[in-house]
C-alpha atoms as a PDB file:
ATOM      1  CA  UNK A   1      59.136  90.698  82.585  1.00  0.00           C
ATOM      2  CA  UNK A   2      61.466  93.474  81.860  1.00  0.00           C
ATOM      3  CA  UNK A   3      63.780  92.949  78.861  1.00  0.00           C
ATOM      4  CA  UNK A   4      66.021  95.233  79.759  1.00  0.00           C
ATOM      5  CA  UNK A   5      67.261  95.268  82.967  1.00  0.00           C
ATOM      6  CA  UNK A   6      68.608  91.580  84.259  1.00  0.00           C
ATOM      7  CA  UNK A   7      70.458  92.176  87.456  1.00  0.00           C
ATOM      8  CA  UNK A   8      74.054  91.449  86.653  1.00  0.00           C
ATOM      9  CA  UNK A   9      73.769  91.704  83.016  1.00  0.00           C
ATOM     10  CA  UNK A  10      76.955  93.425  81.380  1.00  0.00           C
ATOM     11  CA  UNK A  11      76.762  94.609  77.542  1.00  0.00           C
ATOM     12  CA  UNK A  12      79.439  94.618  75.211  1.00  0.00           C
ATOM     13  CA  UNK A  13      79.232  96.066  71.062  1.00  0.00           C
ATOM     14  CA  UNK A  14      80.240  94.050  68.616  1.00  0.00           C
ATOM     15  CA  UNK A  15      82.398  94.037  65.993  1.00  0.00           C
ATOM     16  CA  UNK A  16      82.484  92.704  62.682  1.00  0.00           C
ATOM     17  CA  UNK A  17      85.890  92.340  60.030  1.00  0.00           C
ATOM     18  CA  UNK A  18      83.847  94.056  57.175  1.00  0.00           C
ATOM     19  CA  UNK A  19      82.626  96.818  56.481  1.00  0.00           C
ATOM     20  CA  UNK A  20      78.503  97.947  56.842  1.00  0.00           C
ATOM     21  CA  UNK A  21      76.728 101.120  55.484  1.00  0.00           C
ATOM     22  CA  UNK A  22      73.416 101.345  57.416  1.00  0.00           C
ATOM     23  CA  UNK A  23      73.307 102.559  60.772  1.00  0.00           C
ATOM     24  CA  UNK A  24      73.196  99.608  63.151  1.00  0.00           C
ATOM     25  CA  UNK A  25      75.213  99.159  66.456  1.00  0.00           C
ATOM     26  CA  UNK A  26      74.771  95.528  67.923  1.00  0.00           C
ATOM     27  CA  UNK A  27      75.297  94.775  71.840  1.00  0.00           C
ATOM     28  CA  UNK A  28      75.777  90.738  73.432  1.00  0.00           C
ATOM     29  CA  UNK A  29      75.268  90.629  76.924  1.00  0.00           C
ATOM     30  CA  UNK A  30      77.360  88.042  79.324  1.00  0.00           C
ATOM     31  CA  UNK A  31      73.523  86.509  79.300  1.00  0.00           C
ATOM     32  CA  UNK A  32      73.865  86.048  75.789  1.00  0.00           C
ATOM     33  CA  UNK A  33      70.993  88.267  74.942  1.00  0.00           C
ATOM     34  CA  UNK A  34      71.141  90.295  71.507  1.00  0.00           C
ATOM     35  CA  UNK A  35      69.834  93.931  71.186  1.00  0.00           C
ATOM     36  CA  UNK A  36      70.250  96.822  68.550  1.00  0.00           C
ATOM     37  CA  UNK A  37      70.117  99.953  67.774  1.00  0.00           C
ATOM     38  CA  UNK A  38      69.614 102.474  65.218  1.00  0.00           C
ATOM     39  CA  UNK A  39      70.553 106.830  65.210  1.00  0.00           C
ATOM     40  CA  UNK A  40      66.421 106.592  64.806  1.00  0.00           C
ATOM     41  CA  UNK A  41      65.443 104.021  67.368  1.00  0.00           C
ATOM     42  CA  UNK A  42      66.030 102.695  71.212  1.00  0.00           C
ATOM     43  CA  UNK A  43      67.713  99.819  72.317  1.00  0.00           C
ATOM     44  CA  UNK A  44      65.435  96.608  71.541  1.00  0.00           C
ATOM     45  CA  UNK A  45      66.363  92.845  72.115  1.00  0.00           C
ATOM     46  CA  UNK A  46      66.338  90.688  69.170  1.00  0.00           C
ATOM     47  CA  UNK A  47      64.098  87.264  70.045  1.00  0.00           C
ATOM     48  CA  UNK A  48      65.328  85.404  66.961  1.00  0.00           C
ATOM     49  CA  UNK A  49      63.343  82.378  66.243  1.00  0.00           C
ATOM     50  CA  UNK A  50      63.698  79.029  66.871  1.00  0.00           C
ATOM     51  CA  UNK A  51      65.043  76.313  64.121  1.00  0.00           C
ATOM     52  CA  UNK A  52      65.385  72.979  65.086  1.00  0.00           C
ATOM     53  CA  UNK A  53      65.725  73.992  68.943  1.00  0.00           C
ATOM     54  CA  UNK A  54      68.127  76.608  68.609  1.00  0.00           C
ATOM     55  CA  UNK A  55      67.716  80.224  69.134  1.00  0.00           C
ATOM     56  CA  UNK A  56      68.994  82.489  65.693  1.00  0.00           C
ATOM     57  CA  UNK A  57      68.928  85.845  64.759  1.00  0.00           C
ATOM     58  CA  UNK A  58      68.993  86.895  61.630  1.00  0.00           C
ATOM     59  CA  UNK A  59      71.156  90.275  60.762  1.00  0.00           C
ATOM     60  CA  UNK A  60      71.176  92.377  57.238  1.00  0.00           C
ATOM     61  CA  UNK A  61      73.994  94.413  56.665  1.00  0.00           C
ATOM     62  CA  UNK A  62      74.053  96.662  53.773  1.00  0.00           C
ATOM     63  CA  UNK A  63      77.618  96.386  51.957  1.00  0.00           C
ATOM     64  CA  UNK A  64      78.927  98.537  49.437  1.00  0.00           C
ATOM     65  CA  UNK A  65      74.923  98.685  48.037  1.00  0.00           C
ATOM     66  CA  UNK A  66      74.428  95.034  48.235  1.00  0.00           C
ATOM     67  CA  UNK A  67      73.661  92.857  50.973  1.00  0.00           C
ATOM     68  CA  UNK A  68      75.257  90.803  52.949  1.00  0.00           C
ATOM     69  CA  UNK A  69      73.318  88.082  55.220  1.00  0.00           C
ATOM     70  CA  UNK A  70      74.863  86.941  58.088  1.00  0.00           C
ATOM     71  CA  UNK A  71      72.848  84.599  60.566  1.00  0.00           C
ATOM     72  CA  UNK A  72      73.887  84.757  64.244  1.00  0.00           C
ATOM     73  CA  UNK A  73      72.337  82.684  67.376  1.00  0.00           C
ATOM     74  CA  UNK A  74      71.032  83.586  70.579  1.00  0.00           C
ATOM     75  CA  UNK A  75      70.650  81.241  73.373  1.00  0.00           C
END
């Protein structure tokens, strides 16, 4: 199957209300998919895992030299 191309699928970035030092643009899609992207890399989907039977993503941000965890979900 084809990750990236879902007939229909629409992408939108998102937006967080801090602010992140590394390089990393996030997309959701109206499928609810998660992908990223770096200056260095391609667009790749995030899989997540599975916890309890919910789909989560885990995203590192790098703030002000420190890190900042911030779990998502995915369904």
């Amino acid at each position: 199957m084809d990750y990236q191309n879902i007939s229909g699928e629409i992408w939108k970035p998102l937006s967080f209300d801090f602010e992140y030092s590394n390089d990393l643009h996030l997309e959701i899609s109206n499928f609810g998919r998660l992908r990223s992207k770096t200056s260095k890399t391609e667009w790749n989907i995030l899989k997540g895992t599975l916890i309890n039977g919910y789909r989560i993503v885990r995203i590192k941000f790098l703030l002000s030299g420190m890190r900042l965890h911030k779990p998502g979900w995915m369904p």
